[in-house]
N, C-alpha and C. Protein backbone atom coordinates (compact mmCIF):
# COMPACT_ATOMS: atom_id res chain seq x y z
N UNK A 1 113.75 43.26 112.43
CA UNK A 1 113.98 44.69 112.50
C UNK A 1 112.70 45.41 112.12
N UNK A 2 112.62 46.56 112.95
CA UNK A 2 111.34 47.30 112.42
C UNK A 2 111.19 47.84 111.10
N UNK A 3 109.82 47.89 110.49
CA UNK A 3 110.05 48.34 109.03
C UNK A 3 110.16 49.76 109.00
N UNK A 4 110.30 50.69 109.62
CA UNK A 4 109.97 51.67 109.86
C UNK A 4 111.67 52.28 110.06
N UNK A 5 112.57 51.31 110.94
CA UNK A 5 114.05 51.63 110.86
C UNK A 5 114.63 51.28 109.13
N UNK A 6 114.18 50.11 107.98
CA UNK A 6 114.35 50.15 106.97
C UNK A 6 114.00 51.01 106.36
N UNK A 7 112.54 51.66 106.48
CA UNK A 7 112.41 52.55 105.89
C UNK A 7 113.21 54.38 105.85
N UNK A 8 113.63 54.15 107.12
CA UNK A 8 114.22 55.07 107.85
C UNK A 8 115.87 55.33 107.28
N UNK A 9 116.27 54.07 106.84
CA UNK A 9 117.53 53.76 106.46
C UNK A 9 117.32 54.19 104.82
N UNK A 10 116.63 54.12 104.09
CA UNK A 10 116.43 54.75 102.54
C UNK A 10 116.22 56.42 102.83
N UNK A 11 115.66 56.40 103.90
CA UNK A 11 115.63 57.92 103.80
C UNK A 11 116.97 59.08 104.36
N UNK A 12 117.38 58.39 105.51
CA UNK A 12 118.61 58.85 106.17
C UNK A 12 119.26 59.65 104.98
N UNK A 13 119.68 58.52 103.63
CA UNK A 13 120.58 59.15 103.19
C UNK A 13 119.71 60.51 101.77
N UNK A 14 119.11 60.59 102.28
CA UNK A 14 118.07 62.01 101.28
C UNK A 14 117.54 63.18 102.03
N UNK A 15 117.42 62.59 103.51
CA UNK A 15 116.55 63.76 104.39
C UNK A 15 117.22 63.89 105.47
N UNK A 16 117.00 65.13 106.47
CA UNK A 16 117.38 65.28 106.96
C UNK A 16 116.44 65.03 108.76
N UNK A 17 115.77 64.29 108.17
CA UNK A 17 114.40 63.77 109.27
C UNK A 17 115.24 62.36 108.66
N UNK A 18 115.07 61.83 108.36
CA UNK A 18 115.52 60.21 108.26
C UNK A 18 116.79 60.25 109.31
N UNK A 19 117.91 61.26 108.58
CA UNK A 19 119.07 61.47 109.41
C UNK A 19 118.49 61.49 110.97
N UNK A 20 118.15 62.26 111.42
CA UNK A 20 117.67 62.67 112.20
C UNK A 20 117.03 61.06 113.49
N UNK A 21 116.53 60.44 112.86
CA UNK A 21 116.11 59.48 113.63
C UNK A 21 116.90 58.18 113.24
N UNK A 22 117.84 58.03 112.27
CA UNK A 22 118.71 56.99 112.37
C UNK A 22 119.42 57.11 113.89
N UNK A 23 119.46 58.40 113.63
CA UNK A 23 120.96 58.74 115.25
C UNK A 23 120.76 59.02 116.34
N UNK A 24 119.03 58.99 116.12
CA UNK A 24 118.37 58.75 117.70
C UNK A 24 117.64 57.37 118.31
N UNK A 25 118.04 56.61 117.13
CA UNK A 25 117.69 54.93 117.15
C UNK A 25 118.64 54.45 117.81
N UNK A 26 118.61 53.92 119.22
CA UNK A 26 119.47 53.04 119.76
C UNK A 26 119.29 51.53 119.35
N UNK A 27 120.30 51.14 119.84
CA UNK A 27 120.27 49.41 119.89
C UNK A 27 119.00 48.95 120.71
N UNK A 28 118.76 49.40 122.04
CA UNK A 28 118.13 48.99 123.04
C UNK A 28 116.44 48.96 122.38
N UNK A 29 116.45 50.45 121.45
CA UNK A 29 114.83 50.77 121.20
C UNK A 29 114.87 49.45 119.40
N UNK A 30 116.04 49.48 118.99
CA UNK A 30 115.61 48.26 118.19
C UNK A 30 115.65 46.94 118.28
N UNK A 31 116.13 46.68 119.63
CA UNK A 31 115.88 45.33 119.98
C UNK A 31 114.34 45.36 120.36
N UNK A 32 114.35 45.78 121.13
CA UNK A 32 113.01 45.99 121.68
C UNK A 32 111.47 46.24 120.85
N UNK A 33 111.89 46.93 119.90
CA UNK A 33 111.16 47.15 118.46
C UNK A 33 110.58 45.26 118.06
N UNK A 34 111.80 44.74 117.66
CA UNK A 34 112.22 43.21 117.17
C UNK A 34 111.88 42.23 118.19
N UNK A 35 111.78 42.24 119.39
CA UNK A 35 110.99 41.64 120.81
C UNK A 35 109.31 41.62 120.60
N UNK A 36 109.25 43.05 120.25
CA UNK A 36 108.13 43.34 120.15
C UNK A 36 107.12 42.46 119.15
N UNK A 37 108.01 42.52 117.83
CA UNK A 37 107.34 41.87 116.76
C UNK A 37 107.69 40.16 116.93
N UNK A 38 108.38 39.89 117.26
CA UNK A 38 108.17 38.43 118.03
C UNK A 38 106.95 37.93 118.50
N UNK A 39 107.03 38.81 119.75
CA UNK A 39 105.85 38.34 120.49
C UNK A 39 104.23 38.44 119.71
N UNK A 40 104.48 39.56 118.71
CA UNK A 40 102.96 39.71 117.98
C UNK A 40 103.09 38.34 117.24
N UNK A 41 103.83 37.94 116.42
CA UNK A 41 103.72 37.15 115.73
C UNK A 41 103.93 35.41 116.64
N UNK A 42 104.38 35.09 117.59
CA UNK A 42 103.56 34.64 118.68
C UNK A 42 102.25 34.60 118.78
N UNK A 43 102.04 35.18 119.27
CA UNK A 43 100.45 35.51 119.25
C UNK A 43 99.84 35.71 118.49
N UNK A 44 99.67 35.69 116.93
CA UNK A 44 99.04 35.04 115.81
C UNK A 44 99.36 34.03 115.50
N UNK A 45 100.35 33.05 115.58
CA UNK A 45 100.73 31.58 115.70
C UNK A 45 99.78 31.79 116.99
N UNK A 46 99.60 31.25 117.73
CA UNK A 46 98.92 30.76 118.91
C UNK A 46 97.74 30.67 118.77
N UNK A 47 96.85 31.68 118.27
CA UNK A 47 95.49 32.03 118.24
C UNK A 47 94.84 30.98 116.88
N UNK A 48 96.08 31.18 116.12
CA UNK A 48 95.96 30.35 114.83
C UNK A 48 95.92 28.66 114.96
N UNK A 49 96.82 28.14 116.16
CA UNK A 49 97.00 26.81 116.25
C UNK A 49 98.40 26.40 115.32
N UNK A 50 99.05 27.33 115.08
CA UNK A 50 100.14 27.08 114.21
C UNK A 50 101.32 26.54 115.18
N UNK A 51 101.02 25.40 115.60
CA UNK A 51 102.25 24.80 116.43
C UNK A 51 104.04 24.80 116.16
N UNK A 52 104.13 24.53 114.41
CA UNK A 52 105.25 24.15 114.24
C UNK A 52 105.82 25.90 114.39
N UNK A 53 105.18 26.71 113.67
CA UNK A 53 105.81 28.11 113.96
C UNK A 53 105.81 28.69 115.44
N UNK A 54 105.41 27.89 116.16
CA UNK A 54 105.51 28.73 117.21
C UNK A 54 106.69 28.15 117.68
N UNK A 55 106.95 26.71 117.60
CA UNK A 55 108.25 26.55 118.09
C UNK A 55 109.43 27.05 117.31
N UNK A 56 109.26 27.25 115.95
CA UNK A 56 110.23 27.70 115.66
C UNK A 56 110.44 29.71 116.01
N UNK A 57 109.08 30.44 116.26
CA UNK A 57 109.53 31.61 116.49
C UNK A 57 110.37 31.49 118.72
N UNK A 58 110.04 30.21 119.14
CA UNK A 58 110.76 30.62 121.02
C UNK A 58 112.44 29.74 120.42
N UNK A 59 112.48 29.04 119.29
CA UNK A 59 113.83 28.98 119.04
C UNK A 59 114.69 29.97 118.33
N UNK A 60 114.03 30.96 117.75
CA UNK A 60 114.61 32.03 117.19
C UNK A 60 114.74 33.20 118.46
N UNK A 61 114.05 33.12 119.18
CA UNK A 61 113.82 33.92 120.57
C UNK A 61 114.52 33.57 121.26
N UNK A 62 114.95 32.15 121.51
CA UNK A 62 116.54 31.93 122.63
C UNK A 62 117.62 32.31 122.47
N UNK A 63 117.87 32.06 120.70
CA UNK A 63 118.77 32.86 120.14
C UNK A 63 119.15 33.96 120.37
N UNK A 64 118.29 34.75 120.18
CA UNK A 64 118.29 36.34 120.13
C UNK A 64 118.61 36.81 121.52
N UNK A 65 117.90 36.49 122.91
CA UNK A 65 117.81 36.16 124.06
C UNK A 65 116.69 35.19 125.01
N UNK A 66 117.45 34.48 125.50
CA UNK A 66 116.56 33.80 126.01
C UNK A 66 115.53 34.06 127.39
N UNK A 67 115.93 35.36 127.69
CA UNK A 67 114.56 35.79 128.55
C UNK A 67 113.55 36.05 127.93
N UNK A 68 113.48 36.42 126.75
CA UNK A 68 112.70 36.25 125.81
C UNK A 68 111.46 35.20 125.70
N UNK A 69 112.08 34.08 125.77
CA UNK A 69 111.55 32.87 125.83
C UNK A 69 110.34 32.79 127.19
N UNK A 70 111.09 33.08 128.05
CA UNK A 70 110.16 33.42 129.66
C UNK A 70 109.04 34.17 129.09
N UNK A 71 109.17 35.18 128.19
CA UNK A 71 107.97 36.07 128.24
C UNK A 71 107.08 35.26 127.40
N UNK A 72 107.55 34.76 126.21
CA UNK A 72 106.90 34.14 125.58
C UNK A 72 105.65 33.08 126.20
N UNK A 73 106.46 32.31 127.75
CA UNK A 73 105.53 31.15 128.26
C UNK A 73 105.03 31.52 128.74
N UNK A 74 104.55 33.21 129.50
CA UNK A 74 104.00 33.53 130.21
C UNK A 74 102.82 34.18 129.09
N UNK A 75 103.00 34.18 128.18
CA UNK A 75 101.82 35.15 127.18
C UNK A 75 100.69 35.43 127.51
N UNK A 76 100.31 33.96 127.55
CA UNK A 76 98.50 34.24 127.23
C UNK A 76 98.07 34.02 129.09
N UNK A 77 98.86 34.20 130.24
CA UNK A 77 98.25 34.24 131.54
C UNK A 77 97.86 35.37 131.53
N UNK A 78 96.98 34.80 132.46
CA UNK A 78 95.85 35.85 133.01
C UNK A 78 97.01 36.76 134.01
N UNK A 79 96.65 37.74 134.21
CA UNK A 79 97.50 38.87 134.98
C UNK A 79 96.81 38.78 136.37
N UNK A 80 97.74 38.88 136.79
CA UNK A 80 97.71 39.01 138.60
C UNK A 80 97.46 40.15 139.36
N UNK A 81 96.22 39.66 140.04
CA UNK A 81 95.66 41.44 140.57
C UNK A 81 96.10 41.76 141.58
């Protein structure tokens, strides 16, 4: 989860800006948030050579969804012009 929705969640209940963006936080923008930080941390396992974490972050990624996983094997290609 993003730290920013935790942080968001201490504030909700004091402000009215916390409020405010708890209830404009969908599911979709915090999955996607949590996709997001996957893949970064992916890609510091990778760069690092940290093998065993990387398999364990595309088994936490099938979990969650496994198209996920697709993006994951496609990471570090070169992009198609």
């Amino acid at each position: 989860m993003s730290p920013y929705l935790i942080s968001d969640a201490d504030l909700a209940a004091t402000t009215d800006l916390g409020r405010l963006r708890r209830a404009r936080t969908t599911v979709a923008d915090a999955s996607d948030d949590y996709a997001a930080q996957l893949i970064g941390e992916y890609r510091d396992a990778l760069a690092a050579g940290r093998t065993e974490q990387l398999g364990l972050i595309r088994d936490h990624a099938y979990a969650i969804d496994p198209d996920l996983v697709d993006e994951l094997d496609g990471f570090d290609y070169p992009a198609a012009a």
